[in-house]
Protein backbone atom coordinates (compact mmCIF):
# COMPACT_ATOMS: atom_id res chain seq x y z
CA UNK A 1 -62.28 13.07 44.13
CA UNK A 2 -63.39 12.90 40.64
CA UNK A 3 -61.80 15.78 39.65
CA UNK A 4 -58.20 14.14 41.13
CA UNK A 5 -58.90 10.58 39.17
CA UNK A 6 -59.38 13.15 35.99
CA UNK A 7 -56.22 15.48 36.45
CA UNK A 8 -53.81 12.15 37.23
CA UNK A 9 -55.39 11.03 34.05
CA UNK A 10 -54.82 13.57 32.01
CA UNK A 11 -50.76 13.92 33.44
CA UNK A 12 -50.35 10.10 32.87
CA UNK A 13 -51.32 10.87 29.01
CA UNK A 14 -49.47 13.99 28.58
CA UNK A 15 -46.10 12.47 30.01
CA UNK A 16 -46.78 9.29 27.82
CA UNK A 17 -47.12 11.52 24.38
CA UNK A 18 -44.03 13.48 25.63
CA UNK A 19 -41.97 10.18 26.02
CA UNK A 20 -43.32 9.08 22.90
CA UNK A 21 -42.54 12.72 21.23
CA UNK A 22 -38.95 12.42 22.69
CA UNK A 23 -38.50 8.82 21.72
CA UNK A 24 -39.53 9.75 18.06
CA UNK A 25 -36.94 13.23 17.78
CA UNK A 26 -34.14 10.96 19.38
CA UNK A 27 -34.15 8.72 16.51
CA UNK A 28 -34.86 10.94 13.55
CA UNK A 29 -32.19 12.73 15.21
CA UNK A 30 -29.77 10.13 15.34
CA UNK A 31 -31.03 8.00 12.36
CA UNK A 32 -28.78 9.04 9.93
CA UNK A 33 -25.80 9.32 11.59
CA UNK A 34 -26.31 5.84 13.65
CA UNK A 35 -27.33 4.59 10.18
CA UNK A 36 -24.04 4.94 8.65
CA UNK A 37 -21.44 1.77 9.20
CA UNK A 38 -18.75 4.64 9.57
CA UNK A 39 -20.03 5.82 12.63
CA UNK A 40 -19.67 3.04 14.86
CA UNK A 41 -16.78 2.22 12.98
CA UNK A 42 -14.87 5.17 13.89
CA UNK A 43 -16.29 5.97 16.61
CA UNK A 44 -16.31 2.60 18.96
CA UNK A 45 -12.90 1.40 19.50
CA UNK A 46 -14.25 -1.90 20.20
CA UNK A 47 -16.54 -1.79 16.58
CA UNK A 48 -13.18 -1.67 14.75
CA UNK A 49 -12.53 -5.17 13.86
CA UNK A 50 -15.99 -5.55 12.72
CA UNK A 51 -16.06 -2.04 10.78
CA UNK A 52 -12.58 -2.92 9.06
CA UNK A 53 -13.34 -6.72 8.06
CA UNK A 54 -16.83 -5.40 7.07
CA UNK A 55 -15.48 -2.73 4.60
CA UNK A 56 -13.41 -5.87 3.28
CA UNK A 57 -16.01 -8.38 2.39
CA UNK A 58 -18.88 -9.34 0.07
CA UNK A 59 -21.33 -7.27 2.13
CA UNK A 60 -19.10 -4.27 2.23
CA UNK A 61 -22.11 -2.15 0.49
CA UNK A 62 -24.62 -3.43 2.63
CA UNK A 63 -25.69 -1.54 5.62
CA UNK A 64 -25.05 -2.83 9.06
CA UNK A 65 -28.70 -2.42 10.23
CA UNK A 66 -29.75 -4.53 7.00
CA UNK A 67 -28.56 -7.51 8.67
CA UNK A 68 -28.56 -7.18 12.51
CA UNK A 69 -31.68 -5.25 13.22
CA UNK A 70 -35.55 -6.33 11.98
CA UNK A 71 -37.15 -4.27 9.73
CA UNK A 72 -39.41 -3.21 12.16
CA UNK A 73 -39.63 0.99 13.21
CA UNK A 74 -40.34 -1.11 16.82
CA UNK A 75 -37.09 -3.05 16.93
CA UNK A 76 -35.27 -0.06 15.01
CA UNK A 77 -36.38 2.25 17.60
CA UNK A 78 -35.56 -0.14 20.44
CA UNK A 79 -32.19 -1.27 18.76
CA UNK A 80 -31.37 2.81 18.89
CA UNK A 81 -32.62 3.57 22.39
CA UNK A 82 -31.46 0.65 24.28
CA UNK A 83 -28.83 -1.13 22.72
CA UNK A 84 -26.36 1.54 20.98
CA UNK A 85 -26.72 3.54 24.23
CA UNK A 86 -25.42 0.84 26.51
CA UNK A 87 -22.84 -0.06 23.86
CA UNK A 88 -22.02 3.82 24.15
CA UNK A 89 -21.42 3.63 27.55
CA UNK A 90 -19.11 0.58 27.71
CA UNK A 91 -16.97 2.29 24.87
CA UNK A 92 -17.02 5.56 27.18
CA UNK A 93 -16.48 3.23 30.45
CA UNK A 94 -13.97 1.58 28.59
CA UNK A 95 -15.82 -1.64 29.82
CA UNK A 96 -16.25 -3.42 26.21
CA UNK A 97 -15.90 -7.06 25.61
CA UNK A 98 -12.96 -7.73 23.37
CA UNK A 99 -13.37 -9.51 21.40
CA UNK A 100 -16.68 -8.86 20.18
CA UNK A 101 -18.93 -11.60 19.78
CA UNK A 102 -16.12 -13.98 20.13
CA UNK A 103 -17.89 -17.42 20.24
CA UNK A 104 -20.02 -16.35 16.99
CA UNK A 105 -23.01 -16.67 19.17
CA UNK A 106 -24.96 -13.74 17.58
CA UNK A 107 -25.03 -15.47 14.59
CA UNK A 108 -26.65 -18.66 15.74
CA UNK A 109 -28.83 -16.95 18.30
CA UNK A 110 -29.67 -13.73 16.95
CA UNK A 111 -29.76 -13.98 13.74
CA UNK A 112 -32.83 -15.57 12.17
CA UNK A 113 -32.66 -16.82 8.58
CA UNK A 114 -35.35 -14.22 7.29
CA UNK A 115 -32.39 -11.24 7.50
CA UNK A 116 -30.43 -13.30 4.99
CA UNK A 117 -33.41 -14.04 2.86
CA UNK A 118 -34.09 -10.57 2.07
CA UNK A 119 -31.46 -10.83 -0.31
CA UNK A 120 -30.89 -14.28 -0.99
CA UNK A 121 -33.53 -16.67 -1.33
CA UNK A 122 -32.62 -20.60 -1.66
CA UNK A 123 -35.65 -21.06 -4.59
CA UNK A 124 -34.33 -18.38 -6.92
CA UNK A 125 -30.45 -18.49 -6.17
CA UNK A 126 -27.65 -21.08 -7.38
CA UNK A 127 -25.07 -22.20 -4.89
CA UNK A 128 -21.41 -22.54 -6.41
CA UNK A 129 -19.78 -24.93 -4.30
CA UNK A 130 -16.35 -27.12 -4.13
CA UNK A 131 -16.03 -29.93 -7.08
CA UNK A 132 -17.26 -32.85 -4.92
CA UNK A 133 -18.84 -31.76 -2.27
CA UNK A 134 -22.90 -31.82 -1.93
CA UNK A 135 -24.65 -29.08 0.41
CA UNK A 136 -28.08 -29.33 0.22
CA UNK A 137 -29.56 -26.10 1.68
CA UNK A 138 -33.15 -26.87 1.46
CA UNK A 139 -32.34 -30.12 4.25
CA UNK A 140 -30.88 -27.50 6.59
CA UNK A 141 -33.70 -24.32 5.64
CA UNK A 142 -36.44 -27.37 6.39
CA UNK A 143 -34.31 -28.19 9.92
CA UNK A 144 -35.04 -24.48 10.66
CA UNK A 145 -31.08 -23.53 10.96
CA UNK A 146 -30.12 -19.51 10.49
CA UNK A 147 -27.69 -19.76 7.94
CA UNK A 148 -25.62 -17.94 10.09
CA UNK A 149 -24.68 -20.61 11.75
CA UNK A 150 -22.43 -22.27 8.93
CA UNK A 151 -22.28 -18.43 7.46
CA UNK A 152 -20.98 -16.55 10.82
CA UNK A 153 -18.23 -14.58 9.11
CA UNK A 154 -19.03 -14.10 5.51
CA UNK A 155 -19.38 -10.30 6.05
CA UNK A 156 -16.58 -9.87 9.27
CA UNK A 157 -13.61 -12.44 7.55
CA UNK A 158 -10.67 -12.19 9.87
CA UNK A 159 -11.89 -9.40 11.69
CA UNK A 160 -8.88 -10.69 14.22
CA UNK A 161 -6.37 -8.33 11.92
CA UNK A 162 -7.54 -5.29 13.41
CA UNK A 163 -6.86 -3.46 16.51
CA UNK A 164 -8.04 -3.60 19.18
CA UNK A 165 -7.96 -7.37 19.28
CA UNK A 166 -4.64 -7.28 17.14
CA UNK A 167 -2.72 -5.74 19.77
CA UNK A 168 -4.19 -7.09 23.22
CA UNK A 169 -1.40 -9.22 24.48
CA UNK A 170 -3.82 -11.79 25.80
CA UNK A 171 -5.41 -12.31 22.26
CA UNK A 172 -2.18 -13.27 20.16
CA UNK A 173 -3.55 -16.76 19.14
CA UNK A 174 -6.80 -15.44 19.19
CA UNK A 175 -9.22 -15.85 15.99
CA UNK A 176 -12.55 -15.95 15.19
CA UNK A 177 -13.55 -19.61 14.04
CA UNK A 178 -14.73 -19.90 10.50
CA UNK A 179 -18.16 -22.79 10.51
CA UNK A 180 -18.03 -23.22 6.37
CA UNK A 181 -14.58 -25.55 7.87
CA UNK A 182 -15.08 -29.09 8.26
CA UNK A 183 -13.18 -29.82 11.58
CA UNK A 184 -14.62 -26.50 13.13
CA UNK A 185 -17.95 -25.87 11.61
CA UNK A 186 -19.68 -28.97 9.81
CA UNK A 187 -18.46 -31.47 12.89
CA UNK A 188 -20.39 -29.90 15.08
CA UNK A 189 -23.46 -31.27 13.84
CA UNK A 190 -22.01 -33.87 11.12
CA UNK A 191 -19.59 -35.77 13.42
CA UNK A 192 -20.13 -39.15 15.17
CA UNK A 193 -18.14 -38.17 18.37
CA UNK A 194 -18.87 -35.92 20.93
CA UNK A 195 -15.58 -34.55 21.09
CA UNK A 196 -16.32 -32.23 17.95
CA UNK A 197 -20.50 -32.30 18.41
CA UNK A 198 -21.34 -29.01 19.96
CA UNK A 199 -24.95 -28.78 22.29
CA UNK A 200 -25.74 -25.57 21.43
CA UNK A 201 -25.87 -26.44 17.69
CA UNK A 202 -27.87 -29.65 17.86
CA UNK A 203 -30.64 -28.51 19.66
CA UNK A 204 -30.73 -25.43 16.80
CA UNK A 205 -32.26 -27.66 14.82
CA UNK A 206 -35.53 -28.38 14.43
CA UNK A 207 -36.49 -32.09 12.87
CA UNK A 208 -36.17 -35.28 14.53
CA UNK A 209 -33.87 -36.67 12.42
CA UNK A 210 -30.06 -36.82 12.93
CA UNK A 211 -27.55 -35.18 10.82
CA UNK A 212 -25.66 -37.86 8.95
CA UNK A 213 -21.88 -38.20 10.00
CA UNK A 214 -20.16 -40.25 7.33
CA UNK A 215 -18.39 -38.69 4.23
CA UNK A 216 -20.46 -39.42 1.43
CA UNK A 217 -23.30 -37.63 3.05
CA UNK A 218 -21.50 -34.51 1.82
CA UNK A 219 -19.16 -35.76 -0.69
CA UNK A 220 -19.78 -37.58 -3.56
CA UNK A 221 -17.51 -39.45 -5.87
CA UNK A 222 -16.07 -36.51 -7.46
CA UNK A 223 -14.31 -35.67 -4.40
CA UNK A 224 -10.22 -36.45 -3.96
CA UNK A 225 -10.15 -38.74 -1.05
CA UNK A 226 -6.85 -39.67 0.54
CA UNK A 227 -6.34 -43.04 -0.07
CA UNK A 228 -8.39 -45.56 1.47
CA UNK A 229 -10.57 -42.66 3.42
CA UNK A 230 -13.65 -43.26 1.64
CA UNK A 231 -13.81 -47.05 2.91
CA UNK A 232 -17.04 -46.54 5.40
CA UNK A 233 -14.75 -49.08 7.64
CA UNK A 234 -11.59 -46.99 7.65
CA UNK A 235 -11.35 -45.55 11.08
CA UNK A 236 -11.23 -49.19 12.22
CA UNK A 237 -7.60 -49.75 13.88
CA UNK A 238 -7.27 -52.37 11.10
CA UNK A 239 -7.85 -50.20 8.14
CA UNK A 240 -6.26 -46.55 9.03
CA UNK A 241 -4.09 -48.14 11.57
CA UNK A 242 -2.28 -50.82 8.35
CA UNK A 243 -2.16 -47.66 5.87
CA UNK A 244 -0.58 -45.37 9.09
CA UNK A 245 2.20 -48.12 8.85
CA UNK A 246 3.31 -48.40 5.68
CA UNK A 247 3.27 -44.58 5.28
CA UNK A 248 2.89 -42.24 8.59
CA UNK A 249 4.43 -39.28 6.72
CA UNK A 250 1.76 -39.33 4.23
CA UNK A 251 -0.78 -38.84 6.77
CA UNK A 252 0.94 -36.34 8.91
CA UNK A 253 1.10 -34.09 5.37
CA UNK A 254 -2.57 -33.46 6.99
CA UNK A 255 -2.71 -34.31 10.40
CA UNK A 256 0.68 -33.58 11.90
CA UNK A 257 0.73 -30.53 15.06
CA UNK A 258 0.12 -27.40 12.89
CA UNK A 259 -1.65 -28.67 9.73
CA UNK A 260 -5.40 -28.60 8.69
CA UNK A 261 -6.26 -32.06 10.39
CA UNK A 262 -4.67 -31.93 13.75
CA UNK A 263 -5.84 -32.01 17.21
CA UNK A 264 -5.18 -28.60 18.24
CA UNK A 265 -1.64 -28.14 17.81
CA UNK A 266 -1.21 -31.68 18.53
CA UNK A 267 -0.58 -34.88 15.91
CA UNK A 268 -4.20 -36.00 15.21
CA UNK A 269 -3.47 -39.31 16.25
CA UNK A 270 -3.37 -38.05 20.07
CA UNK A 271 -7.13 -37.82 20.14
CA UNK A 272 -7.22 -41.39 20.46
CA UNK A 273 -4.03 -42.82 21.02
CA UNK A 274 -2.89 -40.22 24.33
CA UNK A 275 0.55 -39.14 23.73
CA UNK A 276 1.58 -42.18 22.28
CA UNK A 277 4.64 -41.83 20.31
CA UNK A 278 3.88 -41.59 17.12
CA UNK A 279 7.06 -44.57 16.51
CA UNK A 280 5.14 -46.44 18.91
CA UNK A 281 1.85 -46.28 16.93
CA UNK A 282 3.60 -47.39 14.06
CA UNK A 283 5.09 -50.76 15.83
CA UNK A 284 1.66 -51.46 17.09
């Protein structure tokens, strides 16, 4: 009997060094070639987008892994194993998800805030920004927000160019939302109406306190307001409504179907006013 409990012993350690002997050679083995952005670039159909927007932006000399894998040889070694292997086998399967990452959601959920640090540190770094506009990074580092989530395609800009998403016939108006814009990034925290606020986003953050929604908390008196838009009282009926009046094709320079300010493909005035004619606004 003892001599049983001792061989099963001794089986269960020499299978776990062999896994752990196997586990090692696989990734030396495929460390440098998994290492190198052009791999899975060339290689994955579905990487493509990424690979070609990648080689295009202000990270273009960094290495993939720098960014979406810890620095750990754990989570290296588990990244390898696990995760390019099953990625492997929906590019073989031809099962991929296209388009990658579509929502951004890697960014805000898998991407913590020390990655970016590595490189760029908020204490020894000067932020360039927009005449008129104040971003305080410190308020949003203390809130405990990745700075992915305002910074989700600063290193895969446009990556909706490339094949295969450019040529899928269900993605024409496809493309990838940028969160450094106003109506589709800083609303979803920084906007007074649930119709832009996202969930997801809010509960990110970590403080009690809620993110300011009007103007001046990010721009200061440098920045070009239309007119009257930096009255705090301006989206009163009485105050947009009177300046809509006297000159509705001033404002639909920005928030006609089509232009920066509309509400998705639609005059921006629809969000409130229905489909309301925009003559019949005007008479109102």
């Amino acid at each position: 009997m003892v001599d049983t409990h001792h061989k099963v012993k001794h089986c269960l350690i020499h299978t776990t060094v062999a896994i752990t002997l196997f586990m090692g050679f696989i990734y030396f083995l495929s460390s440098p070639a998994a290492n190198n952005p052009t791999f899975c670039g060339k290689l994955c159909h579905n990487m493509n987008p990424a690979y070609k927007s990648w080689l295009k932006s202000s990270h273009a000399k960094i290495n993939c892994r720098d960014c979406h894998i810890s620095s750990s040889y754990l989570d290296i070694l588990k990244e390898k194993l696990f995760v390019y292997s099953f990625r492997g086998v929906m590019t073989i399967t031809n099962t991929y998800k296209n388009p990658l990452n579509g929502d951004s959601l890697f960014g805000q959920e898998e991407m913590p805030a020390e990655r970016c640090e590595r490189c760029h540190r908020n204490r020894n770094r000067k932020f360039n920004f927009s005449k008129g506009i104040n971003m305080d990074h410190k308020v949003h580092q203390e809130a405990m927000i990745p700075c992915t989530v305002c910074h989700n395609r600063v290193a895969h800009p446009a990556a909706e160019n490339y094949e295969p998403i450019k040529n899928d016939s269900n993605l024409k108006k496809f493309k990838y939302e940028d969160h450094l814009d106003m109506k589709k990034g800083c609303w979803r925290c920084h906007s007074d109406s649930d119709l832009f606020n996202d969930p997801e986003t809010l509960a990110i953050i970590k403080s009690d306190k809620k993110p300011p929604s009007k103007c001046v908390a990010c721009h200061n008196h440098d920045f070009p307001f239309p007119e009257g838009h930096a009255d705090k009282m301006f989206r009163l009926k009485e105050k947009h409504g009177a300046l809509a009046r006297k000159n509705l094709a001033k404002c639909l320079t920005c928030h006609a179907a089509g232009k920066k300010f509309d509400n998705d493909g639609d005059v921006w005035c629809s969000k409130c006013h229905g489909k309301t004619k925009l003559s019949d606004l005007v008479k109102q």
